[in-house]
PDB file of N, CA and C in Angstrom:
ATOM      1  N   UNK A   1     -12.557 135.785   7.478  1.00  0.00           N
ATOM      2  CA  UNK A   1     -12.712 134.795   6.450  1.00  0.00           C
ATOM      3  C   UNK A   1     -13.976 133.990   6.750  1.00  0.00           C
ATOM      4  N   UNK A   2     -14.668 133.358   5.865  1.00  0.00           N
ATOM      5  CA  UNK A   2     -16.066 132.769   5.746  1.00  0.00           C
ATOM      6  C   UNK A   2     -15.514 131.680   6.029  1.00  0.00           C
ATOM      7  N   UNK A   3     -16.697 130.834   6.456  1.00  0.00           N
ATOM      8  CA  UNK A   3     -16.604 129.293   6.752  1.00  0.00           C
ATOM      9  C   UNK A   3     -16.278 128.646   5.275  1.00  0.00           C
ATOM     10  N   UNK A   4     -16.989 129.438   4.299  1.00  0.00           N
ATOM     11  CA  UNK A   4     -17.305 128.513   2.910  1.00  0.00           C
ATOM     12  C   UNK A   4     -15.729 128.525   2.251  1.00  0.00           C
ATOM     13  N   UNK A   5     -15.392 130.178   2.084  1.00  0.00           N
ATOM     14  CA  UNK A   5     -13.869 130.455   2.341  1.00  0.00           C
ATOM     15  C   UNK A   5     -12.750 129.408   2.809  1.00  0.00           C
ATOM     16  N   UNK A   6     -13.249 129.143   3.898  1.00  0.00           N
ATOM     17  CA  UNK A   6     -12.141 128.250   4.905  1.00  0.00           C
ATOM     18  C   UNK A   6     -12.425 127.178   4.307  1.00  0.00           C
ATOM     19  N   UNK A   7     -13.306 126.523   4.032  1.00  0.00           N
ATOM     20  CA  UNK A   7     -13.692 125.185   3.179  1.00  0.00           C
ATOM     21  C   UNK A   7     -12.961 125.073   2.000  1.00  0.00           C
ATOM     22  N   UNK A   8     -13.070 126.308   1.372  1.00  0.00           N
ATOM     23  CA  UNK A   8     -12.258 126.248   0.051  1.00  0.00           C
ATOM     24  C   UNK A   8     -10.908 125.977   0.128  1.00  0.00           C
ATOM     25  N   UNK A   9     -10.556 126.738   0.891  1.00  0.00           N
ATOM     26  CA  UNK A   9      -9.237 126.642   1.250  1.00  0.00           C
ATOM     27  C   UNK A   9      -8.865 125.598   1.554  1.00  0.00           C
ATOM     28  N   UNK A  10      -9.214 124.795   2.552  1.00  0.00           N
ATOM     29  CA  UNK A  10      -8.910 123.762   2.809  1.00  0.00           C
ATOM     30  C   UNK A  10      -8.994 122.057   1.613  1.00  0.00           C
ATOM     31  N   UNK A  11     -10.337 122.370   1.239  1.00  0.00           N
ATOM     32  CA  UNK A  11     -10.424 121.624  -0.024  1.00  0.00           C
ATOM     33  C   UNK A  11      -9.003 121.656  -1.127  1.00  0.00           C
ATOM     34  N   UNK A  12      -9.128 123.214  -1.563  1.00  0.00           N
ATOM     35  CA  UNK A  12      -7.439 123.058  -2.396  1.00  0.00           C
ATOM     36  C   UNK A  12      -6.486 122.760  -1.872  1.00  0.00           C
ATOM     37  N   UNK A  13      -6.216 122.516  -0.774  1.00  0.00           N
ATOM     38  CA  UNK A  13      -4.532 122.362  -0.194  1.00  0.00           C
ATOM     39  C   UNK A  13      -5.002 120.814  -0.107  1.00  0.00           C
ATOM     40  N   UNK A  14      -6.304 120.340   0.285  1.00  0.00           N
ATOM     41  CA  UNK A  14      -6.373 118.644   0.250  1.00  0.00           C
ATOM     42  C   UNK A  14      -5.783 118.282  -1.130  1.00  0.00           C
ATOM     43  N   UNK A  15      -6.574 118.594  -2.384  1.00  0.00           N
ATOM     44  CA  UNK A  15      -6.125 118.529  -3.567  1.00  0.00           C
ATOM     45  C   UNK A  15      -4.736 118.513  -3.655  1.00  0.00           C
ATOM     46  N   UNK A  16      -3.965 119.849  -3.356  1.00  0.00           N
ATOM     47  CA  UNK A  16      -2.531 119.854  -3.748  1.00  0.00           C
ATOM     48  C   UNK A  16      -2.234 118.749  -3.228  1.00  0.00           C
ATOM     49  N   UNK A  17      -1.954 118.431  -2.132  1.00  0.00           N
ATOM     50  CA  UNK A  17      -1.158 117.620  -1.467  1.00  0.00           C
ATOM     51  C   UNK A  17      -1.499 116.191  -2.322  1.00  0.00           C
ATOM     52  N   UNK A  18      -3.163 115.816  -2.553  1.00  0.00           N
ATOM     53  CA  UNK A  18      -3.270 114.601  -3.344  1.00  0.00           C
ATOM     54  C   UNK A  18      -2.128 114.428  -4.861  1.00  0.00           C
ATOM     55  N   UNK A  19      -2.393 116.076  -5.460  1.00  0.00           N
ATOM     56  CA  UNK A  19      -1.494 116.173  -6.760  1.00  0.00           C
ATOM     57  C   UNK A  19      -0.054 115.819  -6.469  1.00  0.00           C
ATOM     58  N   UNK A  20       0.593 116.217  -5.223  1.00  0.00           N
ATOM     59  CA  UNK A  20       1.556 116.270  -4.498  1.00  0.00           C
ATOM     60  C   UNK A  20       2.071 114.448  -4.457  1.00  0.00           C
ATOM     61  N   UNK A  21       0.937 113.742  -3.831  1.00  0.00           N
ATOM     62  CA  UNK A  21       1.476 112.528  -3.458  1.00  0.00           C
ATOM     63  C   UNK A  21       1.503 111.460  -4.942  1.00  0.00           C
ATOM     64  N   UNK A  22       0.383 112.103  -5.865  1.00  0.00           N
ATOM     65  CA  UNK A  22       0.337 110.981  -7.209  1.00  0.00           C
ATOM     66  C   UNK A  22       1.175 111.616  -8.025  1.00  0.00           C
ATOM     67  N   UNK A  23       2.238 112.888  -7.563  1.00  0.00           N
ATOM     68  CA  UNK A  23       3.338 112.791  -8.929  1.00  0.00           C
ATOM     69  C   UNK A  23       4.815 112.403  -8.208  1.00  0.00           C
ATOM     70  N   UNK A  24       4.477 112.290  -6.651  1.00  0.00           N
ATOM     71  CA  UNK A  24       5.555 110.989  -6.388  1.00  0.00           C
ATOM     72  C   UNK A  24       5.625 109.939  -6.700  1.00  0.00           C
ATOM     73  N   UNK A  25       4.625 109.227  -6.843  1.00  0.00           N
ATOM     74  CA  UNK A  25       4.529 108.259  -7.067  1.00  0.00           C
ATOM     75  C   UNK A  25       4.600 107.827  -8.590  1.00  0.00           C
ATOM     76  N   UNK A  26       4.338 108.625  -9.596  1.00  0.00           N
ATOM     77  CA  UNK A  26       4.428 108.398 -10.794  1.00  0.00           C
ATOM     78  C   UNK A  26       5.780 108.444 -11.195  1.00  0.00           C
ATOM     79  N   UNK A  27       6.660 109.655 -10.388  1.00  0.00           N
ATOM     80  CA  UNK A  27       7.903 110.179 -10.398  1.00  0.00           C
ATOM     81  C   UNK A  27       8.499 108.483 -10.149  1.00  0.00           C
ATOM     82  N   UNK A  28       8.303 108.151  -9.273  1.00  0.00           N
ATOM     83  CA  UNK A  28       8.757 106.893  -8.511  1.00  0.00           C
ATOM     84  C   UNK A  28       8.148 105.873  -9.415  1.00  0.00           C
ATOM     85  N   UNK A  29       7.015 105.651 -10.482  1.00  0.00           N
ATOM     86  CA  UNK A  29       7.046 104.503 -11.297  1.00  0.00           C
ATOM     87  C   UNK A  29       7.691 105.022 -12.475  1.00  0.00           C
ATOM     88  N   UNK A  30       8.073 105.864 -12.884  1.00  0.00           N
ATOM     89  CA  UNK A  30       8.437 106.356 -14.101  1.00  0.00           C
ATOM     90  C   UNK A  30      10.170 105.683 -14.178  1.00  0.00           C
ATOM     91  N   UNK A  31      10.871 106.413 -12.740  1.00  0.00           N
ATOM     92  CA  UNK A  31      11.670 105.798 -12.325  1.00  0.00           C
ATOM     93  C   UNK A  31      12.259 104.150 -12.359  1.00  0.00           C
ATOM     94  N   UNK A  32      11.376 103.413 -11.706  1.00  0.00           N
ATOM     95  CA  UNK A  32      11.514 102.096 -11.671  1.00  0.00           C
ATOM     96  C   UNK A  32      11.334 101.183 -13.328  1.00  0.00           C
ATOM     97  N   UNK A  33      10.695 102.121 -13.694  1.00  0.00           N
ATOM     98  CA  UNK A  33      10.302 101.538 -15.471  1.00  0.00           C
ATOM     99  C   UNK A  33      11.590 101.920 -16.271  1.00  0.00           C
ATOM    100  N   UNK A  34      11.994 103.506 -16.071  1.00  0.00           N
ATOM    101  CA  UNK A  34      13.469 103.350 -17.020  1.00  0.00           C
ATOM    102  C   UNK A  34      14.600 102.771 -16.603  1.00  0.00           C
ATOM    103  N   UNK A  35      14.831 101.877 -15.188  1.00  0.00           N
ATOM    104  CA  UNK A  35      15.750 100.900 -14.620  1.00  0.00           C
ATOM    105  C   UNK A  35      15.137 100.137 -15.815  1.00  0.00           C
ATOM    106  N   UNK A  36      13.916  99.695 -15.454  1.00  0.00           N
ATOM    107  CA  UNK A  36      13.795  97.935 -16.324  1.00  0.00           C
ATOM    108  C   UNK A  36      14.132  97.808 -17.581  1.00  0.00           C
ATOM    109  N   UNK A  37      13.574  99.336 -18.294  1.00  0.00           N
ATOM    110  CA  UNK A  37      14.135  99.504 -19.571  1.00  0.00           C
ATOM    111  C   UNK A  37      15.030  99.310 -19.996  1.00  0.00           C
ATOM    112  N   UNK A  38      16.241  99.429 -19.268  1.00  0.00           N
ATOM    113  CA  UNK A  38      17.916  99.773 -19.287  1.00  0.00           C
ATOM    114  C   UNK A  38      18.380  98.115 -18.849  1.00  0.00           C
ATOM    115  N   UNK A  39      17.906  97.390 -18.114  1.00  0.00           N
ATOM    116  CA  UNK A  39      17.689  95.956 -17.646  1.00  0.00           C
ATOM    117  C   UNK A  39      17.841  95.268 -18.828  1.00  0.00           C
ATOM    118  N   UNK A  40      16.292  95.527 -19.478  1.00  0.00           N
ATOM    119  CA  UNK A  40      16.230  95.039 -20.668  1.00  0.00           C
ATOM    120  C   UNK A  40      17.348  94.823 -21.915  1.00  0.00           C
ATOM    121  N   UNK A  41      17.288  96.649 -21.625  1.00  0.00           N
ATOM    122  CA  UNK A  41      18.465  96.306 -23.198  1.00  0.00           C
ATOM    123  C   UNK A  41      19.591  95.918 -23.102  1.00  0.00           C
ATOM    124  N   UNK A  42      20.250  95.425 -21.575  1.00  0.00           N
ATOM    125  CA  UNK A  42      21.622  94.845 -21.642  1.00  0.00           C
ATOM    126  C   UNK A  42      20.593  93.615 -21.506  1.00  0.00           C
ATOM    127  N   UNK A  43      20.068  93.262 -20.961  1.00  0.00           N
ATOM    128  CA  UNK A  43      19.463  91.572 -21.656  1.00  0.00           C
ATOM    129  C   UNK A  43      19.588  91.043 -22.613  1.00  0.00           C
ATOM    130  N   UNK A  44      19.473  91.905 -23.774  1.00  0.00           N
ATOM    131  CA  UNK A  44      19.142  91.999 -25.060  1.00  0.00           C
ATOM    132  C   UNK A  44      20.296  91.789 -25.462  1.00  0.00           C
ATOM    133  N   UNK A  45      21.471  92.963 -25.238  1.00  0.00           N
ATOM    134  CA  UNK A  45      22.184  93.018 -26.017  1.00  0.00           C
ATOM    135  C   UNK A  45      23.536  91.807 -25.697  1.00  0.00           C
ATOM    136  N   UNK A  46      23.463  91.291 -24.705  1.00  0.00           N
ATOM    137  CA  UNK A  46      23.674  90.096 -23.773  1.00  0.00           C
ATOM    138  C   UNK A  46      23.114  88.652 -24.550  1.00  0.00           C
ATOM    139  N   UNK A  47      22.123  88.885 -25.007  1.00  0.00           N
ATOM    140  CA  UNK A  47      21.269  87.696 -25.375  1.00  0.00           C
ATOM    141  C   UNK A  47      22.014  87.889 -27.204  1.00  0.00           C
ATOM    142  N   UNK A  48      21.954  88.807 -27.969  1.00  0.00           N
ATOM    143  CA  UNK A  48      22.296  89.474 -29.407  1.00  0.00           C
ATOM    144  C   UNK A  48      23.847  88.559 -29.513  1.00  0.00           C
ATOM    145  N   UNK A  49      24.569  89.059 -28.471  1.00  0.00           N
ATOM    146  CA  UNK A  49      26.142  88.836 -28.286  1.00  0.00           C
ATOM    147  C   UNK A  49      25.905  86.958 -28.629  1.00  0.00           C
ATOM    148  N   UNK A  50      25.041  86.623 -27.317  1.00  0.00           N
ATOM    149  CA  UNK A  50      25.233  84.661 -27.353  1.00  0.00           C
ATOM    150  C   UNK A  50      24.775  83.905 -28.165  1.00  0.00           C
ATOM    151  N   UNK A  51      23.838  84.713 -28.973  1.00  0.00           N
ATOM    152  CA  UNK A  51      23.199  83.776 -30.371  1.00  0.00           C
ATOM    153  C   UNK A  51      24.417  84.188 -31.209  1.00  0.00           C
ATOM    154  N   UNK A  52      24.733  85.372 -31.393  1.00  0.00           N
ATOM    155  CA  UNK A  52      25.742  85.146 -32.868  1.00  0.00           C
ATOM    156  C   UNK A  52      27.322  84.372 -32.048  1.00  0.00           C
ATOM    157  N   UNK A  53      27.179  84.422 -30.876  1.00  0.00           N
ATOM    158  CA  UNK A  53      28.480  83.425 -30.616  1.00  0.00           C
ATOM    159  C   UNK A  53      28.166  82.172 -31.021  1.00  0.00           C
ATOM    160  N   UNK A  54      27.130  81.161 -31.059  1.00  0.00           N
ATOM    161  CA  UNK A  54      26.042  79.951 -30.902  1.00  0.00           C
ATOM    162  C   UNK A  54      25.875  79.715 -32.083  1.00  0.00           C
ATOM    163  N   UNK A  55      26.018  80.981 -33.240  1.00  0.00           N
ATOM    164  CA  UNK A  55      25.505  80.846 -34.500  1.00  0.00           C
ATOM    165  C   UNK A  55      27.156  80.372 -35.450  1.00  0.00           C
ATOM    166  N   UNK A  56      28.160  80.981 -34.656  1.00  0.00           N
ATOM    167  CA  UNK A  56      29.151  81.173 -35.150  1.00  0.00           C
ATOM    168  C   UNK A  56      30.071  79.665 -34.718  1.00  0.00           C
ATOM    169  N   UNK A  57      29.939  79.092 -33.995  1.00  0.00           N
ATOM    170  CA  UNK A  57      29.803  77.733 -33.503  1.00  0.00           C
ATOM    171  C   UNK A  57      29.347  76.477 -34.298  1.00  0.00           C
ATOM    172  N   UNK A  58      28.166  76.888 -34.469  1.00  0.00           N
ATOM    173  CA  UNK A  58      27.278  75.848 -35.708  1.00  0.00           C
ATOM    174  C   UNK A  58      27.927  76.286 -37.120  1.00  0.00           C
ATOM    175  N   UNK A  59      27.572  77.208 -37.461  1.00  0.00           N
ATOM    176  CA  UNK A  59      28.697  77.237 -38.813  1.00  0.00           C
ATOM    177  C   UNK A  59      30.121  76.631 -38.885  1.00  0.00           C
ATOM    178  N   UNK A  60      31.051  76.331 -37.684  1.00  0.00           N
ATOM    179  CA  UNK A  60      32.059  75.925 -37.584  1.00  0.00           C
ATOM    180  C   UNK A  60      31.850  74.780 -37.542  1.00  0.00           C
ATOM    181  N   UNK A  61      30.834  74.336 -36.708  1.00  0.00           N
ATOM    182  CA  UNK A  61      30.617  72.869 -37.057  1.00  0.00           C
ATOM    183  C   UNK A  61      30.193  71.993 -38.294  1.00  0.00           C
ATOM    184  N   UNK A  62      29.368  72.992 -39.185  1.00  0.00           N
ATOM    185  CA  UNK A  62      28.928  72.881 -40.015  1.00  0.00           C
ATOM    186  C   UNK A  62      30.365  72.311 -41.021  1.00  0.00           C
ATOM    187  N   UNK A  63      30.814  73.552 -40.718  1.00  0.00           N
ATOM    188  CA  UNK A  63      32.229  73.363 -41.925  1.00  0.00           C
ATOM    189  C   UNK A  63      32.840  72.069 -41.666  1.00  0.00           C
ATOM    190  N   UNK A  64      33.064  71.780 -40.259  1.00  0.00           N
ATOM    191  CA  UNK A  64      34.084  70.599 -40.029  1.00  0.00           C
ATOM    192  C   UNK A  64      33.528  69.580 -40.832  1.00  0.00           C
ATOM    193  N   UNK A  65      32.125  69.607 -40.574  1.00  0.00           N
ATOM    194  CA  UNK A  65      31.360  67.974 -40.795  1.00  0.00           C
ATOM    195  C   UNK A  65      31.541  68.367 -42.626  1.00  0.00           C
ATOM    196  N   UNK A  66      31.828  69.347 -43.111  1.00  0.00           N
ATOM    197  CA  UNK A  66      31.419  69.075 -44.655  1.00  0.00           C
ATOM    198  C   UNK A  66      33.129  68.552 -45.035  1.00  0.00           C
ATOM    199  N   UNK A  67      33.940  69.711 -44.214  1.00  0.00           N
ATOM    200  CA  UNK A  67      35.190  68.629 -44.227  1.00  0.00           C
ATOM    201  C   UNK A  67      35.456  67.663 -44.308  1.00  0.00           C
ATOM    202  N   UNK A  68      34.703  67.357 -43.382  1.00  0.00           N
ATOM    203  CA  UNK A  68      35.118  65.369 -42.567  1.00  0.00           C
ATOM    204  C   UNK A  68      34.542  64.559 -44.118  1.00  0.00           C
ATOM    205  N   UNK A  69      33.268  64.893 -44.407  1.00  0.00           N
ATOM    206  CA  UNK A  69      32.811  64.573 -46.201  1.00  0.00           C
ATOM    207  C   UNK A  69      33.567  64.187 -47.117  1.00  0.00           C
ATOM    208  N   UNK A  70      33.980  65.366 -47.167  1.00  0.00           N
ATOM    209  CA  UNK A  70      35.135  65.214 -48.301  1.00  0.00           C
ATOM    210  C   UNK A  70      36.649  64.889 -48.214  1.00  0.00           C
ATOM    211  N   UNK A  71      36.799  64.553 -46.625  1.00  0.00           N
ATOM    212  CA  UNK A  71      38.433  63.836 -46.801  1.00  0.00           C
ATOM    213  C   UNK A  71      37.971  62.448 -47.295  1.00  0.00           C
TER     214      UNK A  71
END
């Protein structure tokens, strides 16, 4: 085998291994992003739930006070 050969060689396996380490790592942010995603939407749907509880509250209050009005 040639020196230039052996260079090559060696050059592509540097490469792989670089391809190797940046699709762990993407693997591994891709990862950590569809946790937050999933974070999120029970945030959300957590947050969805306490406004219409909050909303449903004020309308009740609403009613009392138009009550209280008209006794």
């Amino acid at each position: 085998m040639t020196k230039e050969t052996q260079h090559n060689i060696e050059a592509l396996e540097q490469k792989v291994e670089e391809l190797l380490a940046l699709t762990r790592t993407l693997s591994d942010e891709n990862k950590q992003l569809k946790d937050q995603l999933q974070n999120l939407k029970t945030d959300r749907s957590s947050l969805v739930a306490q406004k219409e509880q909050v909303r449903n509250q004020v309308e009740n209050m609403i009613a009392r006070l138009k009550s209280m009005e008209t006794a």
